[in-house]
PDB file of N, CA and C in Angstrom:
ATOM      1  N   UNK A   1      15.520   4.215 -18.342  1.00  0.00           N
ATOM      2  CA  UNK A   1      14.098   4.362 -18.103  1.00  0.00           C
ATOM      3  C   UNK A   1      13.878   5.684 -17.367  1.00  0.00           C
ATOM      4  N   UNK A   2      12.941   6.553 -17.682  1.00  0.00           N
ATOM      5  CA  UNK A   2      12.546   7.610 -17.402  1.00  0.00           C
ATOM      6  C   UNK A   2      12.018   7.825 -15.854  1.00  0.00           C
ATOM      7  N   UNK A   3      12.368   8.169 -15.229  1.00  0.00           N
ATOM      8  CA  UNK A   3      11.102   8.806 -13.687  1.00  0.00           C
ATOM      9  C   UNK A   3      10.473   8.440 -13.617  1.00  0.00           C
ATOM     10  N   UNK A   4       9.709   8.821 -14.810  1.00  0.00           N
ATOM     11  CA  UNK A   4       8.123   8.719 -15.266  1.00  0.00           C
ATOM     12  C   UNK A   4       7.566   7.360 -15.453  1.00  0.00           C
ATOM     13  N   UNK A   5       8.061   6.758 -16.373  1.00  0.00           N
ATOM     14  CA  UNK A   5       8.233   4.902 -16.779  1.00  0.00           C
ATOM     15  C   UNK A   5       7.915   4.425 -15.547  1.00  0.00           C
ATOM     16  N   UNK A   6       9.166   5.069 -14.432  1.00  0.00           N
ATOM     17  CA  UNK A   6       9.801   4.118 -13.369  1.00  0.00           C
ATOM     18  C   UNK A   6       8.177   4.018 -12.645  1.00  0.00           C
ATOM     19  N   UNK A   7       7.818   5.568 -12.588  1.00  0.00           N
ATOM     20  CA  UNK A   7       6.317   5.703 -11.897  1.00  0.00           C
ATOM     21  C   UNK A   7       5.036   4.620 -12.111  1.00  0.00           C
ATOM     22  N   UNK A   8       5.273   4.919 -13.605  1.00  0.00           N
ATOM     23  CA  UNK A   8       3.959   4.113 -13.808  1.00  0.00           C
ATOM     24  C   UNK A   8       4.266   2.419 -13.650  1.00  0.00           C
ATOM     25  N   UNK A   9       5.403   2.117 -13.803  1.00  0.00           N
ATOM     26  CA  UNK A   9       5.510   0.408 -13.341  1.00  0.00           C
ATOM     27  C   UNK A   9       5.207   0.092 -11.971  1.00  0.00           C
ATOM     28  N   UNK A  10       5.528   1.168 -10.950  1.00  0.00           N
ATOM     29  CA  UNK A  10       5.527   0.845  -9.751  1.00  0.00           C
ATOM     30  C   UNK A  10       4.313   1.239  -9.491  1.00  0.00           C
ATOM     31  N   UNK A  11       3.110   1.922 -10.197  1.00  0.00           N
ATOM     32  CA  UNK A  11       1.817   2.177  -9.977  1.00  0.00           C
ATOM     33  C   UNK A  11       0.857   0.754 -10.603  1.00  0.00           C
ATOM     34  N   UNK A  12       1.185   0.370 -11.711  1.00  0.00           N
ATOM     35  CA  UNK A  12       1.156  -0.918 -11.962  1.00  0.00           C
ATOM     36  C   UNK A  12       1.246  -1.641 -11.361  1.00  0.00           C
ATOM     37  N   UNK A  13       2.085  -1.876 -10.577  1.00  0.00           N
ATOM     38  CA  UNK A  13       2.503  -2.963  -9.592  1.00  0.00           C
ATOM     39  C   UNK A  13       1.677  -3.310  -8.158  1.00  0.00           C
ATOM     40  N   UNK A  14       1.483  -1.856  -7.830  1.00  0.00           N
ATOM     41  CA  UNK A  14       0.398  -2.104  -7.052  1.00  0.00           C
ATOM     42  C   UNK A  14      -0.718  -2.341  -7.525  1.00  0.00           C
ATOM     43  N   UNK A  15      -1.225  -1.602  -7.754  1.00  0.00           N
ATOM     44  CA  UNK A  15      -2.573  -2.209  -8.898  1.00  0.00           C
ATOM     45  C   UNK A  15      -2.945  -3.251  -8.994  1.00  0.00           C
ATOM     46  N   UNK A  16      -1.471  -4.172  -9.462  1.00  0.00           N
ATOM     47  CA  UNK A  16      -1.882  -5.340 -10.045  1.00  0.00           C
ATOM     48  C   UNK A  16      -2.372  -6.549  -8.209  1.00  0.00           C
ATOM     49  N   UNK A  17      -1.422  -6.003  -7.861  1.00  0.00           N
ATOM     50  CA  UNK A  17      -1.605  -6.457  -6.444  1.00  0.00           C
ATOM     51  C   UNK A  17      -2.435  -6.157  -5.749  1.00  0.00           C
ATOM     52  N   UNK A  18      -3.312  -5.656  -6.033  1.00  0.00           N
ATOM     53  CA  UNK A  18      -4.698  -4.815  -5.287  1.00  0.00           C
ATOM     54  C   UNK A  18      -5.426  -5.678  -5.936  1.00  0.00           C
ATOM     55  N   UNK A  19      -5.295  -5.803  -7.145  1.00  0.00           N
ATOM     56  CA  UNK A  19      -6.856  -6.325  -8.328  1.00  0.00           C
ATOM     57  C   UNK A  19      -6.301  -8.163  -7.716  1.00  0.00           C
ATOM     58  N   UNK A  20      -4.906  -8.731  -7.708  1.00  0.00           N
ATOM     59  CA  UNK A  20      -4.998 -10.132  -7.149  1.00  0.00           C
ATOM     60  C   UNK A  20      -5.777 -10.604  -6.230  1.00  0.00           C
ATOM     61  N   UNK A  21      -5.763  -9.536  -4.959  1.00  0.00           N
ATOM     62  CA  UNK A  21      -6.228  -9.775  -3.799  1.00  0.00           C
ATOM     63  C   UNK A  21      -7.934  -9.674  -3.965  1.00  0.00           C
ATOM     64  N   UNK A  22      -8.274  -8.671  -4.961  1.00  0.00           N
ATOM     65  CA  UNK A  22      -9.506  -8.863  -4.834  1.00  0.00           C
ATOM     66  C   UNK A  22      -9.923  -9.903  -5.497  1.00  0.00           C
ATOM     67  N   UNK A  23      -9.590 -10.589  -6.395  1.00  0.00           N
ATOM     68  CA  UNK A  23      -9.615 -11.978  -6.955  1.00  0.00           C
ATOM     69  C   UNK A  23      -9.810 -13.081  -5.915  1.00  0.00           C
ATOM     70  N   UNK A  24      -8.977 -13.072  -5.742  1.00  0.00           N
ATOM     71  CA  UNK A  24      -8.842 -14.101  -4.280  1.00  0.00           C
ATOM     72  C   UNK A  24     -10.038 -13.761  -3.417  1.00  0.00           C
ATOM     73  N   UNK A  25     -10.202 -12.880  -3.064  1.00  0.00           N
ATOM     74  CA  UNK A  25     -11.545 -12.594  -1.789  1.00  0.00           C
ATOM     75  C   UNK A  25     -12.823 -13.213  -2.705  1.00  0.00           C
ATOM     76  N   UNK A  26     -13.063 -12.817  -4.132  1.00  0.00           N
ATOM     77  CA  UNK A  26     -14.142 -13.378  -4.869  1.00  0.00           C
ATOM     78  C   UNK A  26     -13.888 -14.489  -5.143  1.00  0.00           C
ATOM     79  N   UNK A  27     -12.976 -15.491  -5.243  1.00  0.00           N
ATOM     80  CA  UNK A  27     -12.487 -16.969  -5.037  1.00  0.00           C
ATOM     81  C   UNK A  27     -12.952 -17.376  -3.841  1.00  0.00           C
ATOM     82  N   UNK A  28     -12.536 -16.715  -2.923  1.00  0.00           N
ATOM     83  CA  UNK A  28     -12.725 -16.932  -1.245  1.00  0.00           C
ATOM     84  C   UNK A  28     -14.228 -17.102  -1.164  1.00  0.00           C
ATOM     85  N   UNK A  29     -15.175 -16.350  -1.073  1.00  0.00           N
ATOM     86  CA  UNK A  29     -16.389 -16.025  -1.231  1.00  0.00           C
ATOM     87  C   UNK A  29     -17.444 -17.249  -1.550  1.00  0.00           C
ATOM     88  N   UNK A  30     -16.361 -17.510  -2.926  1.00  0.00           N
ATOM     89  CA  UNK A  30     -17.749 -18.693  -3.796  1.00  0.00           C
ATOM     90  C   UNK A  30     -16.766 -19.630  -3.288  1.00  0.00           C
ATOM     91  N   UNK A  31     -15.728 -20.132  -2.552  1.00  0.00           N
ATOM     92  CA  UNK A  31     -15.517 -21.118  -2.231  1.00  0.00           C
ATOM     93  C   UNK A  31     -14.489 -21.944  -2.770  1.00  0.00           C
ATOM     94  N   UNK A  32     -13.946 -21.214  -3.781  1.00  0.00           N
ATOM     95  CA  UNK A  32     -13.103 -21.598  -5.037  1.00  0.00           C
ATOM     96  C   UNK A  32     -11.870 -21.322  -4.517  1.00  0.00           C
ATOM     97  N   UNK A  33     -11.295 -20.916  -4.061  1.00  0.00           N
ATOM     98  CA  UNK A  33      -9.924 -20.338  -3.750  1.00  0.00           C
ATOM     99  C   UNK A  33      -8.458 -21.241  -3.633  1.00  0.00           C
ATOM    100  N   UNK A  34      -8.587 -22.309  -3.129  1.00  0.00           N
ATOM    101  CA  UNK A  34      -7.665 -22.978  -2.481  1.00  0.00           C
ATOM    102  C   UNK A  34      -7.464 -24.268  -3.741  1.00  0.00           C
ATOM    103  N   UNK A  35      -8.795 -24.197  -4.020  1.00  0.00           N
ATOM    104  CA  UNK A  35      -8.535 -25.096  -5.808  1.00  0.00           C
ATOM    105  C   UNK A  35      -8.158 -24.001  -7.319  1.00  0.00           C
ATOM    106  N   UNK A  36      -8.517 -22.899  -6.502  1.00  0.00           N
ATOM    107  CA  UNK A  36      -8.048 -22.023  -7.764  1.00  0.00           C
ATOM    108  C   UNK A  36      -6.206 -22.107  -7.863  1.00  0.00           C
ATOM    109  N   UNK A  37      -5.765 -21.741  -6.241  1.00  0.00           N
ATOM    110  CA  UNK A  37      -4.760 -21.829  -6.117  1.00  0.00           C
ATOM    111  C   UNK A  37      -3.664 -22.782  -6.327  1.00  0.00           C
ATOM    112  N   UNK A  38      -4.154 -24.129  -5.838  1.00  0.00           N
ATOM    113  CA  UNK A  38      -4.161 -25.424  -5.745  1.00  0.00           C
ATOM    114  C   UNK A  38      -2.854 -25.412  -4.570  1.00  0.00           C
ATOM    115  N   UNK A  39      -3.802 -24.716  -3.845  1.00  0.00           N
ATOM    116  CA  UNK A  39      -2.757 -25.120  -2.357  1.00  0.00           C
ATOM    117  C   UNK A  39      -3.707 -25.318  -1.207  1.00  0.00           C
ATOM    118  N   UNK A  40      -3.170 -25.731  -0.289  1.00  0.00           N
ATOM    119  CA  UNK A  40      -4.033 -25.872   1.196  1.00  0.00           C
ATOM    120  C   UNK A  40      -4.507 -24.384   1.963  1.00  0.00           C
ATOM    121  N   UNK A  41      -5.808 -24.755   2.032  1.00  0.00           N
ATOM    122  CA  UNK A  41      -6.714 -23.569   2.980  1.00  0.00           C
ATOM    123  C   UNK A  41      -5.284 -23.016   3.860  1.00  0.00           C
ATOM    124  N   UNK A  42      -4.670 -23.723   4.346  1.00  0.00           N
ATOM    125  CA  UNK A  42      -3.614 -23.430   5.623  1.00  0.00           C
ATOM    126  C   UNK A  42      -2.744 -22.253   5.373  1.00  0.00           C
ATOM    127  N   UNK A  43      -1.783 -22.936   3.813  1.00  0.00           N
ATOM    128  CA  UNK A  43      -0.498 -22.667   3.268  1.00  0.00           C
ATOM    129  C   UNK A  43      -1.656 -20.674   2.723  1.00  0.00           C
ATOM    130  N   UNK A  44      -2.319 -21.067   2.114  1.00  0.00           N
ATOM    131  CA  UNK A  44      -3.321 -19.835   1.968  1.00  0.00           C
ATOM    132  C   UNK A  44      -2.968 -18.760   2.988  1.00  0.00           C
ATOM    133  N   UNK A  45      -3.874 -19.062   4.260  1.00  0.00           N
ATOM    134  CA  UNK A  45      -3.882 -18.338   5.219  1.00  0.00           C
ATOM    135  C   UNK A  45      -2.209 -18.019   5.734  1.00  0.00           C
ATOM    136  N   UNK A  46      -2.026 -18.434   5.761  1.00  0.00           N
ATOM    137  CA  UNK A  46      -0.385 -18.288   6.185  1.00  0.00           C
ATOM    138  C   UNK A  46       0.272 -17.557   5.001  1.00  0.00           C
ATOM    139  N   UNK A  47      -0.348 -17.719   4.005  1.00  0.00           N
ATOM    140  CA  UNK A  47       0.545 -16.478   3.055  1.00  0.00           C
ATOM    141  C   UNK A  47      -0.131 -15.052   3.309  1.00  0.00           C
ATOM    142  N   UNK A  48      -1.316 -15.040   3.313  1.00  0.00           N
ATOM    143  CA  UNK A  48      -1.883 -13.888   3.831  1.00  0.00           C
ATOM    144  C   UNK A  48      -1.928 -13.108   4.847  1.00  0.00           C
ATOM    145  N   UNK A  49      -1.353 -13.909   5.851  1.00  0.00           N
ATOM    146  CA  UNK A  49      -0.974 -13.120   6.750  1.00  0.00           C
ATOM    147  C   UNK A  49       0.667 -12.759   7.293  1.00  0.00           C
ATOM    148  N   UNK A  50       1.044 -13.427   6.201  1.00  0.00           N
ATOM    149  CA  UNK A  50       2.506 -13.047   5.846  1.00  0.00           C
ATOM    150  C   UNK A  50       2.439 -11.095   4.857  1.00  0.00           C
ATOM    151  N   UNK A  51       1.558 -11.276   4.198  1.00  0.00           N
ATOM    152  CA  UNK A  51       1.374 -10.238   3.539  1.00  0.00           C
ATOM    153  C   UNK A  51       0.590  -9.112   4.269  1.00  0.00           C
ATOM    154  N   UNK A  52      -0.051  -9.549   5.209  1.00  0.00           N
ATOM    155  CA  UNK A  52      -1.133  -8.519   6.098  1.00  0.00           C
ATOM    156  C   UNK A  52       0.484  -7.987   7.347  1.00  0.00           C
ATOM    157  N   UNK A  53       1.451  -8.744   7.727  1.00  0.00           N
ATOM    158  CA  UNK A  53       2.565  -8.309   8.569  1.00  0.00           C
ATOM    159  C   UNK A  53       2.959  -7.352   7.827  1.00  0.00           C
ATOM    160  N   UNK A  54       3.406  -8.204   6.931  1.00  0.00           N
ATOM    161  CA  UNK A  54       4.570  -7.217   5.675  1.00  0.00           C
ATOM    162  C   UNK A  54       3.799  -5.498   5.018  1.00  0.00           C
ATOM    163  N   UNK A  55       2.349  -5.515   5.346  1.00  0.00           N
ATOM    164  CA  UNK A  55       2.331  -4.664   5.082  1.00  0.00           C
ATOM    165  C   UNK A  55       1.917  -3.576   6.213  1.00  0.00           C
ATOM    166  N   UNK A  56       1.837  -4.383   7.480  1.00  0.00           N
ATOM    167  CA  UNK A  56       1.705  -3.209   8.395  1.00  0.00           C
ATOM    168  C   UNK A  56       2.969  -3.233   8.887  1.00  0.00           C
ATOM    169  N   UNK A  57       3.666  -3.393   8.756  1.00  0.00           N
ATOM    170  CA  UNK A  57       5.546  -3.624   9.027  1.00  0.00           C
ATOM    171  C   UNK A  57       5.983  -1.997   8.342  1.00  0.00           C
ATOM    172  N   UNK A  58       5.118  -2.093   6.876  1.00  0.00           N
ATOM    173  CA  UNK A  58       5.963  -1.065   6.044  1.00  0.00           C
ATOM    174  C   UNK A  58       5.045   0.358   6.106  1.00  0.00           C
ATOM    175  N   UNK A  59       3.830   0.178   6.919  1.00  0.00           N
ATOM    176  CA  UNK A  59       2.823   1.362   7.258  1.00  0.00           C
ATOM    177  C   UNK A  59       3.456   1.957   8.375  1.00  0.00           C
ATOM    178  N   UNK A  60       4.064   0.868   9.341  1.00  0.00           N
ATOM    179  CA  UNK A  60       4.645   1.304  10.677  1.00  0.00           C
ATOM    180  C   UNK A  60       5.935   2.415  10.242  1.00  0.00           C
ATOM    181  N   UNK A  61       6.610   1.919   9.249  1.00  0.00           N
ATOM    182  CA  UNK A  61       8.479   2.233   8.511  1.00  0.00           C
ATOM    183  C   UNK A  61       7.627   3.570   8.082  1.00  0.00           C
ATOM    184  N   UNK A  62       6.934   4.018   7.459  1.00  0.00           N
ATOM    185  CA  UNK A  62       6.468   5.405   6.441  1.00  0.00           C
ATOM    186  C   UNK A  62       5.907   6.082   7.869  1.00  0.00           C
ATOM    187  N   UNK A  63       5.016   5.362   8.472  1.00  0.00           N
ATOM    188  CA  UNK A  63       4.380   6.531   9.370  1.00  0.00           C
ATOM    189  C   UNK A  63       5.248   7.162  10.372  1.00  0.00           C
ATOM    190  N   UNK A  64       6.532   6.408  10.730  1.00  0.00           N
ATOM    191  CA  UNK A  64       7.892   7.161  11.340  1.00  0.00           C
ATOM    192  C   UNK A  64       8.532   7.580  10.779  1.00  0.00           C
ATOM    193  N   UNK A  65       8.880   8.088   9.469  1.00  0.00           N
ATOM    194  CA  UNK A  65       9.802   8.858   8.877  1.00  0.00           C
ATOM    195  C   UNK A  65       8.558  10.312   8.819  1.00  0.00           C
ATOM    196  N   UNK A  66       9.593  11.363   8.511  1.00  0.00           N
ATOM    197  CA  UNK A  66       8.710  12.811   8.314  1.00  0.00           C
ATOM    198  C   UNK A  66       7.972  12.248   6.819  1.00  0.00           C
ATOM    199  N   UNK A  67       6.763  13.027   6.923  1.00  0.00           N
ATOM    200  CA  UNK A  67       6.378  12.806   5.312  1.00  0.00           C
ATOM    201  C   UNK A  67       6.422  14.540   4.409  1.00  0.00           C
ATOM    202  N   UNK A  68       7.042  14.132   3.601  1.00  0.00           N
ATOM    203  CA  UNK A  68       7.429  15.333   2.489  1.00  0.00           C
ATOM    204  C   UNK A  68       6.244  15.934   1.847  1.00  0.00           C
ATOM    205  N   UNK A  69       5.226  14.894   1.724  1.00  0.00           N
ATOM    206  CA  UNK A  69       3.797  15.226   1.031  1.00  0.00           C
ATOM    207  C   UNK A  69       3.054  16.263   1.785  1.00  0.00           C
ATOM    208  N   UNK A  70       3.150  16.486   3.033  1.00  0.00           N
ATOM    209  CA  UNK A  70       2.563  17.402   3.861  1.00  0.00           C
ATOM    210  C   UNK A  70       3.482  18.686   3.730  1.00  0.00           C
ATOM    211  N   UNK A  71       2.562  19.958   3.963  1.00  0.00           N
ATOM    212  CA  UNK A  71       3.653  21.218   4.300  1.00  0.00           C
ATOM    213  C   UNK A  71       3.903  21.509   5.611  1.00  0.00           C
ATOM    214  N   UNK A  72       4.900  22.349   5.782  1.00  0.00           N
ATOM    215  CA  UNK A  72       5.217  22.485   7.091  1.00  0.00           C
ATOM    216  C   UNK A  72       4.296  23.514   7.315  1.00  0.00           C
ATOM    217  N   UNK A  73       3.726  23.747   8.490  1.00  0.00           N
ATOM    218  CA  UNK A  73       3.227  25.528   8.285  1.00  0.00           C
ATOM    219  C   UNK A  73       3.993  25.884   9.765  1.00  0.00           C
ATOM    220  N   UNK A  74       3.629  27.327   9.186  1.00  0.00           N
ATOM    221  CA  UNK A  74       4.745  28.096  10.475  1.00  0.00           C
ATOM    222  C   UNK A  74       4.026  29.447  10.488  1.00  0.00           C
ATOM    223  N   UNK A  75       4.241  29.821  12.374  1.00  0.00           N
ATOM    224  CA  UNK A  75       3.727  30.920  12.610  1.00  0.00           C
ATOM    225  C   UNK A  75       4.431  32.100  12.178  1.00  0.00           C
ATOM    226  N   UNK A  76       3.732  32.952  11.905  1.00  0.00           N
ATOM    227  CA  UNK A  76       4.560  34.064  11.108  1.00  0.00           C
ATOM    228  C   UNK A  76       3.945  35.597  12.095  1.00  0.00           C
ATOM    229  N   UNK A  77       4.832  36.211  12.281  1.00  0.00           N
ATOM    230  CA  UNK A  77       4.094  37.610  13.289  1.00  0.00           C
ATOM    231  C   UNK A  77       3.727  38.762  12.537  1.00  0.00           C
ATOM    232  N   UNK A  78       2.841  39.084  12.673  1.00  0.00           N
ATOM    233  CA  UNK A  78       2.100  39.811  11.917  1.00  0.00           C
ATOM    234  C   UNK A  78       3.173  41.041  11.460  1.00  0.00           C
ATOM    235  N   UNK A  79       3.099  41.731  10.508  1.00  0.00           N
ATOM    236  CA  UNK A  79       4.651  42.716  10.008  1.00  0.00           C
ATOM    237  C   UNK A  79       3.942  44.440  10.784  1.00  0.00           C
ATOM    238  N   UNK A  80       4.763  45.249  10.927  1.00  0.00           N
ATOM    239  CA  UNK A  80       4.316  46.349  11.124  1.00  0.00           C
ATOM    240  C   UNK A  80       3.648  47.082  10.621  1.00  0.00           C
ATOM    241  N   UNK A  81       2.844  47.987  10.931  1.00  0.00           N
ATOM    242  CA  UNK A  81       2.414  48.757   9.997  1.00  0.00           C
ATOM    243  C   UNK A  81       3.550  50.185   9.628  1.00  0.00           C
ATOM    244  N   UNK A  82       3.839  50.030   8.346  1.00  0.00           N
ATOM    245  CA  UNK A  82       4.793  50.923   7.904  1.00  0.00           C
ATOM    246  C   UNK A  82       4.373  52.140   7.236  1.00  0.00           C
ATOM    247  N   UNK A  83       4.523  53.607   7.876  1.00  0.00           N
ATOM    248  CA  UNK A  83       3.692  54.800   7.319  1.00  0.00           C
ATOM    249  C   UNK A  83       2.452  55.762   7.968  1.00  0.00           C
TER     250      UNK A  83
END
């Protein structure tokens, strides 16, 4: 599988996990959720905030490593005038 492939599955992937959650909030909303699911309001909440850890767990892991996406900038001294 290509880079590229690899890219777009894992862009997919979120996606798809973005568009679930908003499902669920419009489940949530009209009241439907926990019969959509067919689990307990509880077991619900407790997965969600299993997923609300897990993902500030992995915001915490990225925002301490350097990020590559940014440039470095650097002071540079102005050059002589030559002539």
């Amino acid at each position: 599988m290509s880079a590229q492939d690899q890219n777009n599955l894992q862009t997919e992937a979120m996606e798809s996990v973005l568009a679930w959650l908003d499902a669920l909030h419009s489940a949530a909303a009209e009241g439907t959720a926990t019969e959509t699911l067919q689990i307990s309001q509880r077991e619900l909440i407790a997965y969600l905030r299993d997923v609300i850890y897990t993902a500030q767990e992995t915001i915490r892991e990225l925002q301490s490593q350097p990020c590559s996406d940014i440039p470095t900038l650097r002071v540079v001294k102005p050059a002589e005038k030559v002539g």
